[in-house]
Protein backbone atom coordinates (compact mmCIF):
# COMPACT_ATOMS: atom_id res chain seq x y z
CA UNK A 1 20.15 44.70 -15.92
CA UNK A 2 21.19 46.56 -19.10
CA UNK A 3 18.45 46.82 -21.86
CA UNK A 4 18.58 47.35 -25.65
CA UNK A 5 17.84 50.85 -27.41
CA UNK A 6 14.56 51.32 -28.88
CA UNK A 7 16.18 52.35 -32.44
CA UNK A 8 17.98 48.99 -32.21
CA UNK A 9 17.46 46.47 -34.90
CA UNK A 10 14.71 44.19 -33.57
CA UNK A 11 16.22 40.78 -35.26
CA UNK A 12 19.68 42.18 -33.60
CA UNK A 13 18.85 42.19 -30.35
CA UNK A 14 20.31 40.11 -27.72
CA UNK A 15 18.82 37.05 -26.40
CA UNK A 16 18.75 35.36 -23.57
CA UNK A 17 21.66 33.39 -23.04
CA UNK A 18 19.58 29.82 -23.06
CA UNK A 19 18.11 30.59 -26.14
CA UNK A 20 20.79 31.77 -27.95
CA UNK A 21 22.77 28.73 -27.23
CA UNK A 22 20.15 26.53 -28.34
CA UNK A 23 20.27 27.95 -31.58
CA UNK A 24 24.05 28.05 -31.98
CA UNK A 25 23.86 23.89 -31.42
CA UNK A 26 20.41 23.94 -33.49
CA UNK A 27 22.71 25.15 -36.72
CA UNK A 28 23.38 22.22 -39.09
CA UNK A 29 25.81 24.14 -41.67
CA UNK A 30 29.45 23.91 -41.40
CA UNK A 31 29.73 28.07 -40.90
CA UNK A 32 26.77 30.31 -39.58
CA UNK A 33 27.05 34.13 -39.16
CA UNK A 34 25.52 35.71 -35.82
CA UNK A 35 24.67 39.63 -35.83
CA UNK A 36 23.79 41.37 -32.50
CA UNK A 37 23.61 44.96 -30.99
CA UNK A 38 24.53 45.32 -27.73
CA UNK A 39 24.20 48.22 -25.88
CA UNK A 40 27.16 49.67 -23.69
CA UNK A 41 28.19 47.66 -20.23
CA UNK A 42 26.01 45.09 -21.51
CA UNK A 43 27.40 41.24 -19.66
CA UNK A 44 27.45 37.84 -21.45
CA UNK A 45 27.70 35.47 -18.67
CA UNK A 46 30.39 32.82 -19.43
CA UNK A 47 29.18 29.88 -21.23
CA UNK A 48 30.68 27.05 -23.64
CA UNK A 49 29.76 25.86 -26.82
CA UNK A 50 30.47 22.60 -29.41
CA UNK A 51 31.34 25.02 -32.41
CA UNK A 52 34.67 27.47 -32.67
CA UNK A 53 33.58 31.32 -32.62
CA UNK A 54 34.98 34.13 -34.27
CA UNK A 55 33.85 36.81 -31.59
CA UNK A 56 34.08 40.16 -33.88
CA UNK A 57 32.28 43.22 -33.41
CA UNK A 58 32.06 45.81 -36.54
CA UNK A 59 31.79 48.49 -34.02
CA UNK A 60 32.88 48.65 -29.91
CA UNK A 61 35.13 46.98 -27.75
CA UNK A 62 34.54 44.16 -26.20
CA UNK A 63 36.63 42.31 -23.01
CA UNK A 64 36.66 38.86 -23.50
CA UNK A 65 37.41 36.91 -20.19
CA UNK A 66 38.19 32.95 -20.62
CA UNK A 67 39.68 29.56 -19.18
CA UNK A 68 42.90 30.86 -21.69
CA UNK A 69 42.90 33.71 -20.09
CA UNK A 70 41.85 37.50 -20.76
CA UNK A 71 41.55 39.37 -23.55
CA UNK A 72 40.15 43.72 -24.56
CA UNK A 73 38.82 43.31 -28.50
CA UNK A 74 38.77 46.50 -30.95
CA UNK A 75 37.49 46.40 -34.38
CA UNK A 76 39.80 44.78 -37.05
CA UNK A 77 40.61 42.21 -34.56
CA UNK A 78 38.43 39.55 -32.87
CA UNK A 79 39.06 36.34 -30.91
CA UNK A 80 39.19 32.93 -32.25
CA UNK A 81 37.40 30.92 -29.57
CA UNK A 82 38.21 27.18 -29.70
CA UNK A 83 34.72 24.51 -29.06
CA UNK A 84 34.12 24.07 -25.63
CA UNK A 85 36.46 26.77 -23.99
CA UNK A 86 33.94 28.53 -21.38
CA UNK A 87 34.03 32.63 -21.97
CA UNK A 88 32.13 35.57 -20.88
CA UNK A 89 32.32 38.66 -22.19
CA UNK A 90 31.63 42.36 -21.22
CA UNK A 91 30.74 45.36 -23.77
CA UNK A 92 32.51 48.54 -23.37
CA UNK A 93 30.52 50.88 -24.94
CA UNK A 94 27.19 49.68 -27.72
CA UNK A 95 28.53 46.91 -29.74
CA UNK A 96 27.95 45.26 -32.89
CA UNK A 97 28.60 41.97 -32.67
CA UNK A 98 29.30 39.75 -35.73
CA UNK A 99 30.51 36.70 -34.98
CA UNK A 100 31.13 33.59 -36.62
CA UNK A 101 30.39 30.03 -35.55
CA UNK A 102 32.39 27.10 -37.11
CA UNK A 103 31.71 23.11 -36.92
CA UNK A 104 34.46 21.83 -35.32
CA UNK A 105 34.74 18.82 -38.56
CA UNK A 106 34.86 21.60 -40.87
CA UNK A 107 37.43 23.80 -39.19
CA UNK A 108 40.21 21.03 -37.93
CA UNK A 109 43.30 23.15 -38.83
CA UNK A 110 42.35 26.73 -38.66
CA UNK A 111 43.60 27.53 -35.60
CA UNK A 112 45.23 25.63 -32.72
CA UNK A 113 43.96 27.77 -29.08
CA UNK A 114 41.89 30.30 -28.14
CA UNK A 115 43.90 33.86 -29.61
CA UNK A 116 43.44 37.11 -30.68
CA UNK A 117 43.89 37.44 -34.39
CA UNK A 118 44.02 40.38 -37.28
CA UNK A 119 40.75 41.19 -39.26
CA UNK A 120 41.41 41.65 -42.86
CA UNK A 121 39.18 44.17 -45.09
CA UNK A 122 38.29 41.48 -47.40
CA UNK A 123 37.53 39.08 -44.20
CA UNK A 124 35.36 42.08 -42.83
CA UNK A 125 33.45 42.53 -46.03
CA UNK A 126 33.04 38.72 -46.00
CA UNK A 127 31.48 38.68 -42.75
CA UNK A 128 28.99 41.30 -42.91
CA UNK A 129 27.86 39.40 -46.44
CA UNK A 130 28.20 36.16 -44.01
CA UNK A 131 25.14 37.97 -41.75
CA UNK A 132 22.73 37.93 -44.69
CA UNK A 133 22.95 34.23 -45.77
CA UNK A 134 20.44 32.28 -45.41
CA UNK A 135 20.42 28.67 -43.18
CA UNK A 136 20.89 25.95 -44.18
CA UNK A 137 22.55 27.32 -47.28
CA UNK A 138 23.60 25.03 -50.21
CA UNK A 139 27.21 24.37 -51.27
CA UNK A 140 28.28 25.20 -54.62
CA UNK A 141 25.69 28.18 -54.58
CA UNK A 142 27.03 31.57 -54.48
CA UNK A 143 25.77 31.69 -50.58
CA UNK A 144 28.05 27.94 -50.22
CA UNK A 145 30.95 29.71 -52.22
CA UNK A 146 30.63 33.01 -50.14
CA UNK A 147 30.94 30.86 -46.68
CA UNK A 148 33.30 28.37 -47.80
CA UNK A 149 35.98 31.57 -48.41
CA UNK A 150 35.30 32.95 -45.44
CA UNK A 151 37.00 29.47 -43.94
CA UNK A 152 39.56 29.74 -46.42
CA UNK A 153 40.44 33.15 -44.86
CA UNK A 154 40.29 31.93 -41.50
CA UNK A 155 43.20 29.73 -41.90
CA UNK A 156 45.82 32.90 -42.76
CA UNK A 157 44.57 34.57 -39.73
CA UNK A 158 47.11 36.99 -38.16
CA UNK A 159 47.67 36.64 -34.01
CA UNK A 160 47.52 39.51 -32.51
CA UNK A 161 49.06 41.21 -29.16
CA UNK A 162 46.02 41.82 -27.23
CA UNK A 163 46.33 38.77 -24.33
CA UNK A 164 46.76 38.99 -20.37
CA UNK A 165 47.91 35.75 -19.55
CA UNK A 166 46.63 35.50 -15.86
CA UNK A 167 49.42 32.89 -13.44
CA UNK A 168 47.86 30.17 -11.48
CA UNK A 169 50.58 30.72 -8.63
CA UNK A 170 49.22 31.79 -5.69
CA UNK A 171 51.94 34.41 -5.09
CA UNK A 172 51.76 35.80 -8.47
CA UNK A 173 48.14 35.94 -9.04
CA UNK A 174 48.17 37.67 -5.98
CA UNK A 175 50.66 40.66 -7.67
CA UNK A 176 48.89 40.37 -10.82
CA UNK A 177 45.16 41.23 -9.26
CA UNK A 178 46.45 44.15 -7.02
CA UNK A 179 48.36 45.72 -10.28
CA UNK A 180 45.12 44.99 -12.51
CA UNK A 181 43.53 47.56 -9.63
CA UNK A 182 46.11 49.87 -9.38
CA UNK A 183 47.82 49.90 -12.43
CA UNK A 184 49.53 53.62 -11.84
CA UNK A 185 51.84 51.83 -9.06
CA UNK A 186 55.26 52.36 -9.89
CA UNK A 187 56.60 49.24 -7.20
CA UNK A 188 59.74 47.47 -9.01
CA UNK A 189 59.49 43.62 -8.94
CA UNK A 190 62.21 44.03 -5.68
CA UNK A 191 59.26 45.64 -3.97
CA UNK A 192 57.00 43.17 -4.55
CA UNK A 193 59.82 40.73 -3.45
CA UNK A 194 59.98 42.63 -0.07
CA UNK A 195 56.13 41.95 0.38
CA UNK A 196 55.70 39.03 -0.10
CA UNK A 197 59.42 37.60 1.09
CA UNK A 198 60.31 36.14 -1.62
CA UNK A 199 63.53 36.43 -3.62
CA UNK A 200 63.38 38.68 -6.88
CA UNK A 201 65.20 35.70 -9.22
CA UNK A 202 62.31 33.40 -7.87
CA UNK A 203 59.39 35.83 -9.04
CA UNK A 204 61.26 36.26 -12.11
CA UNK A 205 62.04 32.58 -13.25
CA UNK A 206 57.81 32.06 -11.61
CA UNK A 207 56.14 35.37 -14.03
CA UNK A 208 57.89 32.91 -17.50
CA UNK A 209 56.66 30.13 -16.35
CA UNK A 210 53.57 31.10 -15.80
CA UNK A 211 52.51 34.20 -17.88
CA UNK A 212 55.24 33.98 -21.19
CA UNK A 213 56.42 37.62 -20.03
CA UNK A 214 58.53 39.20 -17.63
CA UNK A 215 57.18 41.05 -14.94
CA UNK A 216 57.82 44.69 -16.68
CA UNK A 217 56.46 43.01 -19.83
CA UNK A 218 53.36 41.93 -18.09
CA UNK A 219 52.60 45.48 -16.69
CA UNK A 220 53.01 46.86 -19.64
CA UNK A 221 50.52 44.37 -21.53
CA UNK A 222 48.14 44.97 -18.37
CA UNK A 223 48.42 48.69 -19.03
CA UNK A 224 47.90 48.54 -22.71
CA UNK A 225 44.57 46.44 -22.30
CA UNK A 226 43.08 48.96 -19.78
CA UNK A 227 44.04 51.78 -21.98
CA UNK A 228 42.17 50.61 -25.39
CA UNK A 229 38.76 50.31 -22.70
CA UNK A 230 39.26 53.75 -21.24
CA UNK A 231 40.13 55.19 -25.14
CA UNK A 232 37.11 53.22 -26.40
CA UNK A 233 34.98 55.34 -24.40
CA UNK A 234 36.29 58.73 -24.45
CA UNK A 235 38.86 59.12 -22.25
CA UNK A 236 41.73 61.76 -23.21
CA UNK A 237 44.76 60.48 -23.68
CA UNK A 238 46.78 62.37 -21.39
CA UNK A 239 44.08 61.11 -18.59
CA UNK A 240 44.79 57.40 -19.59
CA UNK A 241 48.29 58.16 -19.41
CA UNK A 242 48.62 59.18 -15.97
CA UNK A 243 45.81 57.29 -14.38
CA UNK A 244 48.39 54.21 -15.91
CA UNK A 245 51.33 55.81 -14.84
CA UNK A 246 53.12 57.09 -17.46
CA UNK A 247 55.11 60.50 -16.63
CA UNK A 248 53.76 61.90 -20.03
CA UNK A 249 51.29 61.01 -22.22
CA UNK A 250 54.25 61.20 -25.06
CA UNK A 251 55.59 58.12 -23.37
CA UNK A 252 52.18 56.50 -23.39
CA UNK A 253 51.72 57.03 -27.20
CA UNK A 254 55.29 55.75 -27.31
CA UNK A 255 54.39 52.36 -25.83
CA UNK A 256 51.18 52.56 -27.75
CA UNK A 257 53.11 52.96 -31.40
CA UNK A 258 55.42 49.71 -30.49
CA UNK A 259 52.18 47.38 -30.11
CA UNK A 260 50.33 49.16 -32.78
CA UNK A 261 52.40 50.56 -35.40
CA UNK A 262 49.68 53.77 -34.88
CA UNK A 263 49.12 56.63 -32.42
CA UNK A 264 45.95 56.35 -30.34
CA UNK A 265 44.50 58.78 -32.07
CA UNK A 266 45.37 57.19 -35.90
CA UNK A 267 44.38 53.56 -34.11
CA UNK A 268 40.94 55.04 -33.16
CA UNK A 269 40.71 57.16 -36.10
CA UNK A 270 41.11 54.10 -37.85
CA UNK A 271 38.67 52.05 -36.21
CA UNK A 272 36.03 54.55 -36.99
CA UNK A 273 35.50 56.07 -34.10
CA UNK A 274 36.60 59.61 -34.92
């Protein structure tokens, strides 16, 4: 069992899980702010709630595993997690967690599922002001104002990249947990055909259905999720490269640039964690 560091924040460190869902239903406001420390390989188990979340951490990366499927969280983006969708979630290195919870009458239109979405500067400023406001606050008071912009900024949310859409086919879960494993295996989707004698169209037509992506597609995305953990705790990038199995890690930061517009280097740099 993981504990907290002694120089943590004592009013920021994690609870138990029972009583920190007690107090999310306990809150009476339309929006309440949450702000906890976690330290690295620290494990939320899953758990549902009546109020959306904005799970955001200001520093760390978090993997966010849910009923919608699965999901590796940098700063500047988060996950909007819709009432009632059950969702654990596993810290990759010490994280700073500060996450919103929204009423689910005061947030009817925000968003429509469970997503990973863009954090704004202004929305990031908002939030850390959101962790100092006191409950219940008062609308129409600067601390009612504050809150009822950070709603306002929900709704123009950006979403993001950063899902693994996990099949419910037998067949293709099956290909999907074996790559998550071994995700330096070079097999073509013919090979997989071969294994499991089935015909290549059929896999193809069954990874759309299921997952949104083609099977190269959903490599790729698989690859891309596992590389932001292994970056986010200070793994070179020309290890990440080949333990994913890219030839080079040019054609890693290749595939990195097209989700991210940004090296890994500039996307960490970025982050703060140069």
């Amino acid at each position: 069992m993981n504990h907290c560091k002694k120089d943590m924040n004592p009013s920021r460190r994690p609870k138990a899980l029972p009583e920190m869902l007690k107090e999310i239903e306990g809150e009476s406001s339309p929006i309440t702010g949450r702000a906890t420390d976690y330290p690295g390989g620290w494990y939320i188990e899953p758990h549902a709630h009546t109020k959306h979340q904005l799970i955001y951490a200001v520093r760390g990366v978090m993997v966010v595993q849910a009923d919608a499927g699965r999901w590796v969280v940098p700063p500047t983006r988060a996950i909007w997690m819709v009432a009632g969708m059950t969702h654990e979630i596993r810290c990759v290195g010490e994280v700073h967690m500060r996450s919103l919870l929204v009423a689910a009458e005061a947030a009817p239109k925000l968003l429509d599922g469970t997503q990973a979405v863009g954090i704004s500067p202004l929305l990031r400023e908002l939030i850390r002001a959101a962790m100092e406001v006191r409950q219940p606050y008062v609308p129409g008071t600067r601390d009612g104002r504050l809150m009822r912009l950070i709603l306002d900024e929900l709704r123009a949310l950006p979403v993001l990249p950063l899902h693994l859409q996990m099949p419910s086919d037998p067949r293709l879960l099956r290909i999907c947990e074996l790559l998550q494993q071994h995700l330096d295996d070079p097999s073509t989707m013919a090979d997989w055909a071969r294994r499991l004698m089935l015909d290549v169209k059929t896999i193809q037509r069954l990874f759309v259905k299921e997952t949104g992506m083609t099977f190269g597609q959903w490599r790729q995305q698989a690859r891309l999720l596992r590389a932001l953990e292994l970056l986010a705790v200070g793994e070179k990038v020309i290890d990440v490269a080949l333990a994913l199995g890219y030839e080079s890690p040019s054609a890693f930061a290749t595939m990195f640039r097209k989700q991210f517009d940004q090296t890994p280097s500039q996307f960490f740099a970025a982050e703060g964690w140069s």
